[in-house]
N, C-alpha and C. Protein backbone atom coordinates (compact mmCIF):
# COMPACT_ATOMS: atom_id res chain seq x y z
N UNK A 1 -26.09 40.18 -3.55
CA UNK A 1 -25.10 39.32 -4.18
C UNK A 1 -24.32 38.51 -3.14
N UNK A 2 -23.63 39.73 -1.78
CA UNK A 2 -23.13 38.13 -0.86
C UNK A 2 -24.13 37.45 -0.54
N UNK A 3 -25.12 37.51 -0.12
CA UNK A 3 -26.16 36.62 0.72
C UNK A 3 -26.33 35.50 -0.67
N UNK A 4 -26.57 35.88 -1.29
CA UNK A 4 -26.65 34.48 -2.11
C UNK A 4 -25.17 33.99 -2.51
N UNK A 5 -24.26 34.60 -2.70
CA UNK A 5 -23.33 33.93 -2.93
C UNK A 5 -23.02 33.23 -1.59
N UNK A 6 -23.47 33.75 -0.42
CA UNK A 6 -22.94 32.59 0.60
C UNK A 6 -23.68 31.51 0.78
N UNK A 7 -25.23 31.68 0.41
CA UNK A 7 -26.15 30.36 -0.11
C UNK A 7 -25.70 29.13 -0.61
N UNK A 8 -24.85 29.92 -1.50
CA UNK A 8 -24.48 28.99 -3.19
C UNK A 8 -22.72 28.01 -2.35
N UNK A 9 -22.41 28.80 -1.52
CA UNK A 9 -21.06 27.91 -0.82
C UNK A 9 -22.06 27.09 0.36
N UNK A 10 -23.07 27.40 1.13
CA UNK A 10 -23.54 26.65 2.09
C UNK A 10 -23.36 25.38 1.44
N UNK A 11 -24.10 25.57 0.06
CA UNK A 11 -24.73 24.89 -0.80
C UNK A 11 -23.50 23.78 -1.13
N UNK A 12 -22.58 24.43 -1.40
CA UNK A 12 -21.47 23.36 -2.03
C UNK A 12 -20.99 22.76 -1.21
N UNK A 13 -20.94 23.37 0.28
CA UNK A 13 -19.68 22.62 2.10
C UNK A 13 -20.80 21.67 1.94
N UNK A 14 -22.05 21.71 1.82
CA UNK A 14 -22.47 20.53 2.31
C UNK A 14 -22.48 19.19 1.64
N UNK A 15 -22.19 19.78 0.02
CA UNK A 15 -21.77 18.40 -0.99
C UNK A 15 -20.61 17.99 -0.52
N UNK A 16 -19.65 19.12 -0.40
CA UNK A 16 -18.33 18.52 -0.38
C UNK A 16 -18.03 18.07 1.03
N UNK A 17 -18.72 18.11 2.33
CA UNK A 17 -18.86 17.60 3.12
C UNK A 17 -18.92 16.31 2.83
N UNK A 18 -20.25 16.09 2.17
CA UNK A 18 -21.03 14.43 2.11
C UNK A 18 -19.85 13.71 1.41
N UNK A 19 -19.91 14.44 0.28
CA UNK A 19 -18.43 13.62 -0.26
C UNK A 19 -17.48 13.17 0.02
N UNK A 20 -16.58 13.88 1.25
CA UNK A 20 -15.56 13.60 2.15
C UNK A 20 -15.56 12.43 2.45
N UNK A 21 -17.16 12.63 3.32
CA UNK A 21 -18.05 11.25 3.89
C UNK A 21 -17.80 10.26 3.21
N UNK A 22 -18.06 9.87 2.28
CA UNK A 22 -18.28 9.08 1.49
C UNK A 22 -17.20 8.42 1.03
N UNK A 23 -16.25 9.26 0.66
CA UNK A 23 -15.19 8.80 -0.09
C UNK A 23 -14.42 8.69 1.25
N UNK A 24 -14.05 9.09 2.45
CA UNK A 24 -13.60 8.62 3.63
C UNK A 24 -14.27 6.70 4.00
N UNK A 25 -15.30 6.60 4.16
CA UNK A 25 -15.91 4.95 4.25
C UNK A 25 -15.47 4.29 3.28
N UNK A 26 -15.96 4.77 1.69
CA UNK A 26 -15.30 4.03 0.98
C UNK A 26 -13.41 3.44 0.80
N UNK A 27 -12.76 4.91 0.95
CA UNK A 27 -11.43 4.53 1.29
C UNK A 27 -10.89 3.95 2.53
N UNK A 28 -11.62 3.68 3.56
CA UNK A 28 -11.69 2.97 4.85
C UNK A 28 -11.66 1.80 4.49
N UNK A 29 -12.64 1.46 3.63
CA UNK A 29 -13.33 -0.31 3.70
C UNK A 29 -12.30 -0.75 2.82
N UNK A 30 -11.57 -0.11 1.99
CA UNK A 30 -10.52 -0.41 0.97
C UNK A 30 -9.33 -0.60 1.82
N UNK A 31 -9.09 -0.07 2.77
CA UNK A 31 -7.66 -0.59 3.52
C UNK A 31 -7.96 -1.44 4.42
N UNK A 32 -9.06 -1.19 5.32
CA UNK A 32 -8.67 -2.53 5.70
C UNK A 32 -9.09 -3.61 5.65
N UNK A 33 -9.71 -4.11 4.13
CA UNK A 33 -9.74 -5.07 3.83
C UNK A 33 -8.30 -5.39 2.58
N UNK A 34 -7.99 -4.34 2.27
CA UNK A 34 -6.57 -4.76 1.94
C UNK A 34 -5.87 -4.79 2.68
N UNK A 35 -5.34 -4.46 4.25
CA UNK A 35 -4.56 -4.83 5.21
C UNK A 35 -5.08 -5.73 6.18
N UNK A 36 -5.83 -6.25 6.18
CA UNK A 36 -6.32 -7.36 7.15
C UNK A 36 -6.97 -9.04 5.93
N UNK A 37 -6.16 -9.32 5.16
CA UNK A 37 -5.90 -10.67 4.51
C UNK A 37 -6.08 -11.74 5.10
N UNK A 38 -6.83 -12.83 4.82
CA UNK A 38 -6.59 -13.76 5.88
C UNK A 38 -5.19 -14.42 5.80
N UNK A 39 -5.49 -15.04 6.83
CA UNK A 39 -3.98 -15.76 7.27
C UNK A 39 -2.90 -16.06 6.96
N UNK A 40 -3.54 -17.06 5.85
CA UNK A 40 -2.93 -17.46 4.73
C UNK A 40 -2.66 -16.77 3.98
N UNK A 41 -3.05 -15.87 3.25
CA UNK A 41 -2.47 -15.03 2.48
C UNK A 41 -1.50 -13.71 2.79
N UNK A 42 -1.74 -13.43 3.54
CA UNK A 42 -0.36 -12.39 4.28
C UNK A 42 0.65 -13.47 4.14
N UNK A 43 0.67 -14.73 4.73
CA UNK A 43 2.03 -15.85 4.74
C UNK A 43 1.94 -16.20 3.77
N UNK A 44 1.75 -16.02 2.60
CA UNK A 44 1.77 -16.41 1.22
C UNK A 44 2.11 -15.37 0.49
N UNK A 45 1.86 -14.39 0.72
CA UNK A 45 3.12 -12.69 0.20
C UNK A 45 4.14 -12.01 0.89
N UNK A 46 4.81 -12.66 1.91
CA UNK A 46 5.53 -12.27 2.66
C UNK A 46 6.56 -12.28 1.81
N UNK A 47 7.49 -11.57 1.64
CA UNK A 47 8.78 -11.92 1.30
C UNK A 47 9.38 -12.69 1.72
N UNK A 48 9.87 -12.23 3.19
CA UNK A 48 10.48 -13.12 3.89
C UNK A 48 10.23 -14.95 4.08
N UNK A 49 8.71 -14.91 3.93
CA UNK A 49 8.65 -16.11 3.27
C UNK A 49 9.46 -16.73 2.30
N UNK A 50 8.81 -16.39 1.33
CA UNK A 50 9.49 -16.41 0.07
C UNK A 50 10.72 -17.01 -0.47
N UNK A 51 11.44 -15.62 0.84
CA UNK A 51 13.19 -15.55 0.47
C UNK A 51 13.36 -17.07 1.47
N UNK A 52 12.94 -17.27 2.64
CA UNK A 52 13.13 -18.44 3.67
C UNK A 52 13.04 -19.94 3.04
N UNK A 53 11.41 -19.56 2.05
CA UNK A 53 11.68 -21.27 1.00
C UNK A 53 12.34 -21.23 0.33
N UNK A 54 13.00 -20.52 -0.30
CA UNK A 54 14.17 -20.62 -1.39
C UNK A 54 15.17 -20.87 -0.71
N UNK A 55 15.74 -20.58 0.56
CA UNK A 55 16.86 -20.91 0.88
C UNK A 55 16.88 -22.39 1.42
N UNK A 56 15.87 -23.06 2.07
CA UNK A 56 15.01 -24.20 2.69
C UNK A 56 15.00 -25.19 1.75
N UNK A 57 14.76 -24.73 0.22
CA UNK A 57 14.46 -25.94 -1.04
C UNK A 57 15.16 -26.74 -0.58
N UNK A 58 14.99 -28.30 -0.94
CA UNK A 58 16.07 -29.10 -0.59
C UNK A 58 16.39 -29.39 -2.21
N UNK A 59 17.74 -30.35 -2.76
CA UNK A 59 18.03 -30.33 -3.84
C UNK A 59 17.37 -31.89 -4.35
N UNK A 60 17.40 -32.07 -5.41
CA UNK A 60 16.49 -33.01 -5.91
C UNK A 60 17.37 -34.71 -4.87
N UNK A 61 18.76 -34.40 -5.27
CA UNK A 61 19.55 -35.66 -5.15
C UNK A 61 19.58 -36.00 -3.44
N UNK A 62 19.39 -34.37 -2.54
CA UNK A 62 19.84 -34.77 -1.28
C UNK A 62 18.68 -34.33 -0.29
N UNK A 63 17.84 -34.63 -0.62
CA UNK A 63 16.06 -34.60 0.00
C UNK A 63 16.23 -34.62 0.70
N UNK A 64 16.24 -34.40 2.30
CA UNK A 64 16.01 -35.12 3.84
C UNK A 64 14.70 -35.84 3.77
N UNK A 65 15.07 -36.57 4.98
CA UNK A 65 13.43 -36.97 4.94
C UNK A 65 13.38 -37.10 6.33
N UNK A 66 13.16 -35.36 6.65
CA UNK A 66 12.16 -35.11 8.14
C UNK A 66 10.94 -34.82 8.35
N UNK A 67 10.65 -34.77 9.51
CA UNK A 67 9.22 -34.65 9.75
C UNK A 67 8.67 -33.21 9.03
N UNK A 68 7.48 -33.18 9.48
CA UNK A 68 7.08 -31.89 8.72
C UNK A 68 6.94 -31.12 10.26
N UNK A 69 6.88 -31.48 11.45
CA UNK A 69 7.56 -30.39 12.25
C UNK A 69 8.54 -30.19 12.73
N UNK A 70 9.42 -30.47 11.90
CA UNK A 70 11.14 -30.13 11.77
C UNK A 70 10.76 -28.90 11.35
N UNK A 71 10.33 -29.42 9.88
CA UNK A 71 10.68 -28.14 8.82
C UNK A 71 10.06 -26.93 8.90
N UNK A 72 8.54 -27.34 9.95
CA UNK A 72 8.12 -25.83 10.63
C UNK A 72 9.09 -25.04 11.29
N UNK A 73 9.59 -26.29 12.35
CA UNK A 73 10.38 -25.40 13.00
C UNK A 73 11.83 -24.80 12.20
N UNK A 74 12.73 -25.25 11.86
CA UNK A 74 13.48 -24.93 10.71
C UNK A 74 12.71 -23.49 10.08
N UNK A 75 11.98 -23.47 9.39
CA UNK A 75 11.27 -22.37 9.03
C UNK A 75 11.27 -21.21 9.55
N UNK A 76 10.54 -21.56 10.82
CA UNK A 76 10.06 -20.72 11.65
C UNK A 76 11.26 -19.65 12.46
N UNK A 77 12.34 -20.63 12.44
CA UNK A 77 13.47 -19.71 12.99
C UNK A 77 14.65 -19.10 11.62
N UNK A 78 14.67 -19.35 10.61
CA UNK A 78 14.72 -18.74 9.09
C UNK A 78 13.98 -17.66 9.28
N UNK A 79 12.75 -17.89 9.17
CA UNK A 79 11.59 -16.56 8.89
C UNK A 79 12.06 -15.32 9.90
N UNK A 80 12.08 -15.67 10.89
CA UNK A 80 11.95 -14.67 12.39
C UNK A 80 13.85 -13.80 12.04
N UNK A 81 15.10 -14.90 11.30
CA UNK A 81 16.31 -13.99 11.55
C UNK A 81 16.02 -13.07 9.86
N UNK A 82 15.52 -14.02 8.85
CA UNK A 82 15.06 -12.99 7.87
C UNK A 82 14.29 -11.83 7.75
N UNK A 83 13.53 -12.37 8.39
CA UNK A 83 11.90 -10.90 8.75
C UNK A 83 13.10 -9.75 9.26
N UNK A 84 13.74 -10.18 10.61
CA UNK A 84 14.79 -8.92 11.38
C UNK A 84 15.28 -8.22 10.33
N UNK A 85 15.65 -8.93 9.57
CA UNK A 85 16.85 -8.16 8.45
C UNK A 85 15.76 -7.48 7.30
N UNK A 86 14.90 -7.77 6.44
CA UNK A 86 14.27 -7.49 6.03
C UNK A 86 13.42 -5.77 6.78
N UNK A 87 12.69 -6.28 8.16
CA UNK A 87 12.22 -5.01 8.58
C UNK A 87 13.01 -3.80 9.09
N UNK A 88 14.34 -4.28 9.67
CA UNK A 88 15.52 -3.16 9.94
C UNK A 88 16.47 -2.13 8.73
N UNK A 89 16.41 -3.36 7.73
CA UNK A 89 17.22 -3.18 6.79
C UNK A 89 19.24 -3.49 6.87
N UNK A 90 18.99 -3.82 8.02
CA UNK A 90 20.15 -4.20 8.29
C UNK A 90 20.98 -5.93 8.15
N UNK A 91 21.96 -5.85 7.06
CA UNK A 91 22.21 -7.20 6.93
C UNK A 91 22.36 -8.15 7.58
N UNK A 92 22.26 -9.67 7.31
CA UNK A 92 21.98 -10.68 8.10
C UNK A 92 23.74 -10.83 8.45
N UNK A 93 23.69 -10.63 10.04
CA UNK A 93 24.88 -10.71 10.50
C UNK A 93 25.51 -11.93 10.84
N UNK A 94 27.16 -11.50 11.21
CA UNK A 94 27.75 -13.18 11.15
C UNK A 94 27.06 -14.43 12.09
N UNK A 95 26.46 -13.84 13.17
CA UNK A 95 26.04 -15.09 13.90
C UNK A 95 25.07 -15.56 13.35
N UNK A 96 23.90 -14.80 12.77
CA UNK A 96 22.63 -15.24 12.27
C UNK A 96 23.03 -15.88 10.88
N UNK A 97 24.32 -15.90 10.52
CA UNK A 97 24.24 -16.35 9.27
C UNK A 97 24.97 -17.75 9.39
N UNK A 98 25.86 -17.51 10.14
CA UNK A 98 26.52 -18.98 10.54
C UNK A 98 25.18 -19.97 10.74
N UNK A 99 24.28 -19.54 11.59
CA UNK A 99 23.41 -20.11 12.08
C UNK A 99 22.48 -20.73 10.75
N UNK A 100 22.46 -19.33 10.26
CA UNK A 100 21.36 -20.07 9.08
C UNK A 100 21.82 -21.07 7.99
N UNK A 101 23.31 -20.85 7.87
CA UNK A 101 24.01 -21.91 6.98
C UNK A 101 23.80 -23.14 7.42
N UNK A 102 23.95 -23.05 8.61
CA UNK A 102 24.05 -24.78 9.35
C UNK A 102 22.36 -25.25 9.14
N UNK A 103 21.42 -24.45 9.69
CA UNK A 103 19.99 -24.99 9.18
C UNK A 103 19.83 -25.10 8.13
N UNK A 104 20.51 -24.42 7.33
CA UNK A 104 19.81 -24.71 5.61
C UNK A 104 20.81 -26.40 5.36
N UNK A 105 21.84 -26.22 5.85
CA UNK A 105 22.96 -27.74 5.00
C UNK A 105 21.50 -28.68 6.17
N UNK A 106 21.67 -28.66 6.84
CA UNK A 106 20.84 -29.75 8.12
C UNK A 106 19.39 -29.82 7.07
N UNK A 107 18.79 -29.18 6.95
CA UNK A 107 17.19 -28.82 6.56
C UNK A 107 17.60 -29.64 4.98
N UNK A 108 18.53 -29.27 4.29
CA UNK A 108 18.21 -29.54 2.14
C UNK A 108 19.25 -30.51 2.05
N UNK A 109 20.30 -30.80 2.86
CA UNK A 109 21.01 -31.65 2.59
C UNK A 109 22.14 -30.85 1.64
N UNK A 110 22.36 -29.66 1.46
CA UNK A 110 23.48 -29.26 0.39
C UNK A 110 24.84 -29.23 1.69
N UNK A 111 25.49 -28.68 1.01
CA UNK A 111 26.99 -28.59 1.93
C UNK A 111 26.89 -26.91 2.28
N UNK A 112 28.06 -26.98 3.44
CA UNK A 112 27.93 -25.61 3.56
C UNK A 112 28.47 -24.47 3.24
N UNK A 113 29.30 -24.77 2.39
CA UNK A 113 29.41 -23.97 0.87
C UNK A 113 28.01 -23.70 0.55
N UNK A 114 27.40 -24.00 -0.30
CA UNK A 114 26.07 -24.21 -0.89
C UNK A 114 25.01 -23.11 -0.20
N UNK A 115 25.10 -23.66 1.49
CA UNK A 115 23.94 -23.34 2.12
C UNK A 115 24.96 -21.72 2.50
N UNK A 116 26.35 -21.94 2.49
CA UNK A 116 26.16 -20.03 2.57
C UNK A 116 25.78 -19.17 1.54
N UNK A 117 26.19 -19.79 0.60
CA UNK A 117 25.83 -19.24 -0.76
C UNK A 117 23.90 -18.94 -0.94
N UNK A 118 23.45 -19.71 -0.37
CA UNK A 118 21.79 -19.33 -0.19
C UNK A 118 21.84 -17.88 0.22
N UNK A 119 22.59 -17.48 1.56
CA UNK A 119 22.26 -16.69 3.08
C UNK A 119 22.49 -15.52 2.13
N UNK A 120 23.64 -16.09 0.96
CA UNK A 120 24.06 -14.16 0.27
C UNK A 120 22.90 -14.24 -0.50
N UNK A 121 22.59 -14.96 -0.90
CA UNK A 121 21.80 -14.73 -2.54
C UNK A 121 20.52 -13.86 -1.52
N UNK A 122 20.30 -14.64 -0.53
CA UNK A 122 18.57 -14.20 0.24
C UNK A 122 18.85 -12.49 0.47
N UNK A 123 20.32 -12.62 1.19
CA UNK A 123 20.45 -10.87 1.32
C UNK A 123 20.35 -10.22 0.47
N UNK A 124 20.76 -10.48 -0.83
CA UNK A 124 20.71 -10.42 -2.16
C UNK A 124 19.09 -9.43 -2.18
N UNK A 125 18.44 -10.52 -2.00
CA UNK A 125 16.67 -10.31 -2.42
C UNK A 125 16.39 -9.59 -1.40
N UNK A 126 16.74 -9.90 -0.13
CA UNK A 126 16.22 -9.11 0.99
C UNK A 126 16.59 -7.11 0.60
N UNK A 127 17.99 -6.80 -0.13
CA UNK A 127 18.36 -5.78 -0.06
C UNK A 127 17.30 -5.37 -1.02
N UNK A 128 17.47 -5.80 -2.39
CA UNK A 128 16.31 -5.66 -3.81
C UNK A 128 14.81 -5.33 -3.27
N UNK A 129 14.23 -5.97 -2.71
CA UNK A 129 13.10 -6.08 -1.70
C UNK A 129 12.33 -4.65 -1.11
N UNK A 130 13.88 -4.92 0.12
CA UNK A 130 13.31 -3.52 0.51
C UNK A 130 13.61 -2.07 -0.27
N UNK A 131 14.42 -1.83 -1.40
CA UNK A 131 14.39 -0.99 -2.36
C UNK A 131 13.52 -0.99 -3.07
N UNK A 132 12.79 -1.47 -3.47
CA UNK A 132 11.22 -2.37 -4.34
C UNK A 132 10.45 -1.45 -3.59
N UNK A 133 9.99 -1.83 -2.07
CA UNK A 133 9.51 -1.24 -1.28
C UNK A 133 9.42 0.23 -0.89
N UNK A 134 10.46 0.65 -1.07
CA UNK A 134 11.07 2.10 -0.75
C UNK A 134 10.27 2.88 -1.88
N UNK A 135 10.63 2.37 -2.94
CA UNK A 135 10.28 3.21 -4.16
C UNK A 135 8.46 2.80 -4.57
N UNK A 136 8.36 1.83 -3.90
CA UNK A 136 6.36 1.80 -4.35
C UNK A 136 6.08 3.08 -2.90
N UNK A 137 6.43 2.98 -1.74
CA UNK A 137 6.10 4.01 -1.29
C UNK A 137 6.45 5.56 -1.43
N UNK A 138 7.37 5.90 -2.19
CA UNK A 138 7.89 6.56 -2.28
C UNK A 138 6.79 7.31 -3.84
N UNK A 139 6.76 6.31 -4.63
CA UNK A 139 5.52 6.72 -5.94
C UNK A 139 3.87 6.65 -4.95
N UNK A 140 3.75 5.97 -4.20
CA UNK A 140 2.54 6.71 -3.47
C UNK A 140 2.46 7.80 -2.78
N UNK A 141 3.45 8.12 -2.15
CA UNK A 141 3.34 9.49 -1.66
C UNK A 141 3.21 10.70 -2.80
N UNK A 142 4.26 10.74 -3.62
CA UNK A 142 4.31 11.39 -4.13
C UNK A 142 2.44 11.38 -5.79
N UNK A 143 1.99 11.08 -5.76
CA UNK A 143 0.51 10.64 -6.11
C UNK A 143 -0.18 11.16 -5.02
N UNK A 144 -0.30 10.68 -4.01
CA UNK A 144 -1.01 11.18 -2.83
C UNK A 144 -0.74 12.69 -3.15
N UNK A 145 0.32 13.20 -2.82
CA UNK A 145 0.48 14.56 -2.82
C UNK A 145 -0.52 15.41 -4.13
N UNK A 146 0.18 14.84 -5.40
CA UNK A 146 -0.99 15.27 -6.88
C UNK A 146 -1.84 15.36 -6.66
N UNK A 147 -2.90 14.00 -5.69
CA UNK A 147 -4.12 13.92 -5.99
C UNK A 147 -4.73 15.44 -4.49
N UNK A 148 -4.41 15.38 -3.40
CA UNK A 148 -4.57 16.15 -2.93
C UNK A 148 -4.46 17.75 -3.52
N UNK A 149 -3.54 17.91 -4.77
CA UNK A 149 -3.05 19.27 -4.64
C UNK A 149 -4.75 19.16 -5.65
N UNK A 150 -4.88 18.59 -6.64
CA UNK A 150 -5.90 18.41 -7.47
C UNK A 150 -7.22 18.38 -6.75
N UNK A 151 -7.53 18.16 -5.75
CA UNK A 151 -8.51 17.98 -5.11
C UNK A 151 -8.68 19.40 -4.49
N UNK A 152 -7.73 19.96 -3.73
CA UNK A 152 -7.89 21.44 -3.69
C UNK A 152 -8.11 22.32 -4.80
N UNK A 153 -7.36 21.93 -6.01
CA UNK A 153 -7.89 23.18 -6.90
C UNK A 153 -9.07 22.44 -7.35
N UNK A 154 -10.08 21.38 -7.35
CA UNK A 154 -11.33 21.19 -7.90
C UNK A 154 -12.44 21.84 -6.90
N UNK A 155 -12.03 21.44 -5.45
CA UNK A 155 -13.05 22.35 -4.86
C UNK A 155 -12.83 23.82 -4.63
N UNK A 156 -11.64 24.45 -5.13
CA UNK A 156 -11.48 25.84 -5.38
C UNK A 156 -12.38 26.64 -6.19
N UNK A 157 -12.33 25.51 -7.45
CA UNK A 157 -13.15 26.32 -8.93
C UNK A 157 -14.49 25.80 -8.36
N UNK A 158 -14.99 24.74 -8.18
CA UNK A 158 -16.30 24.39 -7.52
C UNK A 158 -17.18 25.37 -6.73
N UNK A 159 -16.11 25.81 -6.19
CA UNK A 159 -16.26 27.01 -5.18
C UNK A 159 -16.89 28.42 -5.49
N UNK A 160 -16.35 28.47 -5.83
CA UNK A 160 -16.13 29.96 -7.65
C UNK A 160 -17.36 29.55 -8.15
N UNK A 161 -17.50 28.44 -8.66
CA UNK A 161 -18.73 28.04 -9.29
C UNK A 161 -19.91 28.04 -8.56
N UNK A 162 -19.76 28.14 -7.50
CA UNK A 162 -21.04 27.65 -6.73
C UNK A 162 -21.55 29.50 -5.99
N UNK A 163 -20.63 29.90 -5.72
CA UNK A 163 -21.22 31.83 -5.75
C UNK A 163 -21.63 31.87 -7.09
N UNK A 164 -20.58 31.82 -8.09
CA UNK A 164 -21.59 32.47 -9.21
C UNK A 164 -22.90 32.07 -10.15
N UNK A 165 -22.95 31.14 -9.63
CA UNK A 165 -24.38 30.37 -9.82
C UNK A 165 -25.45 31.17 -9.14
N UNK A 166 -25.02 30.77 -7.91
CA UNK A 166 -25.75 31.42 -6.74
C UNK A 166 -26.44 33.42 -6.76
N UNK A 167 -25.36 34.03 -6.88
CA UNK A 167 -25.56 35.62 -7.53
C UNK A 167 -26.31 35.46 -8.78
N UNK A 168 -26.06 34.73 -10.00
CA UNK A 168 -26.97 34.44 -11.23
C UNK A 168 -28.13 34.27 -10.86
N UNK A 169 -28.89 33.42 -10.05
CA UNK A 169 -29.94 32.98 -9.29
C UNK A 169 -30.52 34.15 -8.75
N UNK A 170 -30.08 34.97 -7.96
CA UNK A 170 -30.29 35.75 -7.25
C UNK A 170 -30.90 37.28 -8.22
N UNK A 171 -30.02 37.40 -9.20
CA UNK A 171 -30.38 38.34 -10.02
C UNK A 171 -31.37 37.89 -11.04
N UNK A 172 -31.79 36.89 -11.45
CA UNK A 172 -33.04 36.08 -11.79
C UNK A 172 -34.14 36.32 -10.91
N UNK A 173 -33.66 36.08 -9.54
CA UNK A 173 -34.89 36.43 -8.62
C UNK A 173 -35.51 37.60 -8.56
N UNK A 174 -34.49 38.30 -8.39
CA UNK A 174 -34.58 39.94 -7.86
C UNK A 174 -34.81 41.29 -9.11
N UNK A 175 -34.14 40.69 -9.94
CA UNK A 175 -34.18 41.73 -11.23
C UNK A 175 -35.29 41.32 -12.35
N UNK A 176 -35.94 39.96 -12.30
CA UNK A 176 -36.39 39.17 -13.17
C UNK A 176 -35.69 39.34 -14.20
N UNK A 177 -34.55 38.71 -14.32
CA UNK A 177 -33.74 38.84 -15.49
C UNK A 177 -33.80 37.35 -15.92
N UNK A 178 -34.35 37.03 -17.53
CA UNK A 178 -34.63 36.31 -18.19
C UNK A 178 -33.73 35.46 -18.67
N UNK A 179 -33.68 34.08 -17.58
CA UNK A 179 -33.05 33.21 -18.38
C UNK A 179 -33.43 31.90 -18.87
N UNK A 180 -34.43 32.04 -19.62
CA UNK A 180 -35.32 30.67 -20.02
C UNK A 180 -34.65 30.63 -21.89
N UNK A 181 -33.36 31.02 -22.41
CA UNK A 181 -32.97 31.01 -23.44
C UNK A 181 -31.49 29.70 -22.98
N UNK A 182 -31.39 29.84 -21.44
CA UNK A 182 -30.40 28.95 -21.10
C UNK A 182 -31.30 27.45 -21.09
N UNK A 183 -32.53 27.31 -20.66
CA UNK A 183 -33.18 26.22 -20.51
C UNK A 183 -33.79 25.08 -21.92
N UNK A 184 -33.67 26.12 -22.98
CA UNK A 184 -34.14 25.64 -24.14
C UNK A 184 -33.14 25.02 -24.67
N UNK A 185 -33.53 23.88 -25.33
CA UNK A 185 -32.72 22.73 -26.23
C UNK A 185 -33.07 22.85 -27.53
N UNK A 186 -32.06 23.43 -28.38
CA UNK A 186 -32.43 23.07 -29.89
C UNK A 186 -32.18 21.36 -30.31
């Protein structure tokens, strides 16, 4: 009975081996082709994007009319004091905000009333954001955890299943004990 019941687990490490396998490549090729996006599209779901053109809009009545590598650059230094605040979590402080008021009135033409009123609203989204964030990782972990605990008790009973198969087999072999009433289909 052990010798075949340890048959019947050889039998199963090596499925659940392959499987590992398998479902390891497959969950491989799934991240990083979901973390490696092209170009454009990572800068097209950024938040900080996002939050940077909204503050950047210009208003219908007071358009500028600069170059378009102004407004990269304009952008580009928006993005870089937003991203900080965004990845630290720490609010956009008085210098960076003075700063960004004056680029946003310069960049949309609003006043700077207006353009501070952007800097809160963005912190606004930036705070919302990374709480958004917190809590999608926070429901993956906790999933991760389920699916792991579930994955242990399937190859537990699998387990179980795979000796007593194995001893069944064995006493078929050894005893000729008749089980061709399991093989028949009414």
């Amino acid at each position: 009975d052990v010798r075949d019941g340890i048959h019947g687990l050889v039998v199963w490490a090596i499925g659940a081996i392959l499987l590992a396998y398998l479902t390891t490549i497959s969950a491989t090729g799934l991240v990083k082709q979901a973390a490696a996006p092209t170009a454009s599209a990572l800068t097209l779901s950024s938040p900080a994007l996002r939050i940077a053109d909204r503050m950047l809009a210009p208003t219908i009545s007071n358009a500028p009319t600069s170059t378009a590598g102004m407004v990269r650059n304009y952008r580009a230094g928006v993005m870089r004091i937003v991203n900080d605040a965004f990845v630290s979590g720490n609010p956009i402080n008085g210098a960076d905000k003075v700063l960004l008021s004056a680029q946003i009135a310069v960049q949309t033409g609003v006043t700077a009333a207006e353009a501070s009123k952007r800097v809160d609203v963005a912190q606004q989204q930036i705070t919302l954001d990374r709480q958004k964030s917190k809590m999608a990782a926070d429901r993956a972990r906790k999933i991760g955890i389920l699916l792991a605990f579930l994955t242990a008790a399937a190859l537990a009973i699998s387990a179980a299943a795979a000796w007593w198969a194995a001893t069944v087999g064995g006493k078929h072999r050894d005893e000729g004990v008749d089980l061709s009433h399991l093989t028949v289909w009414r």
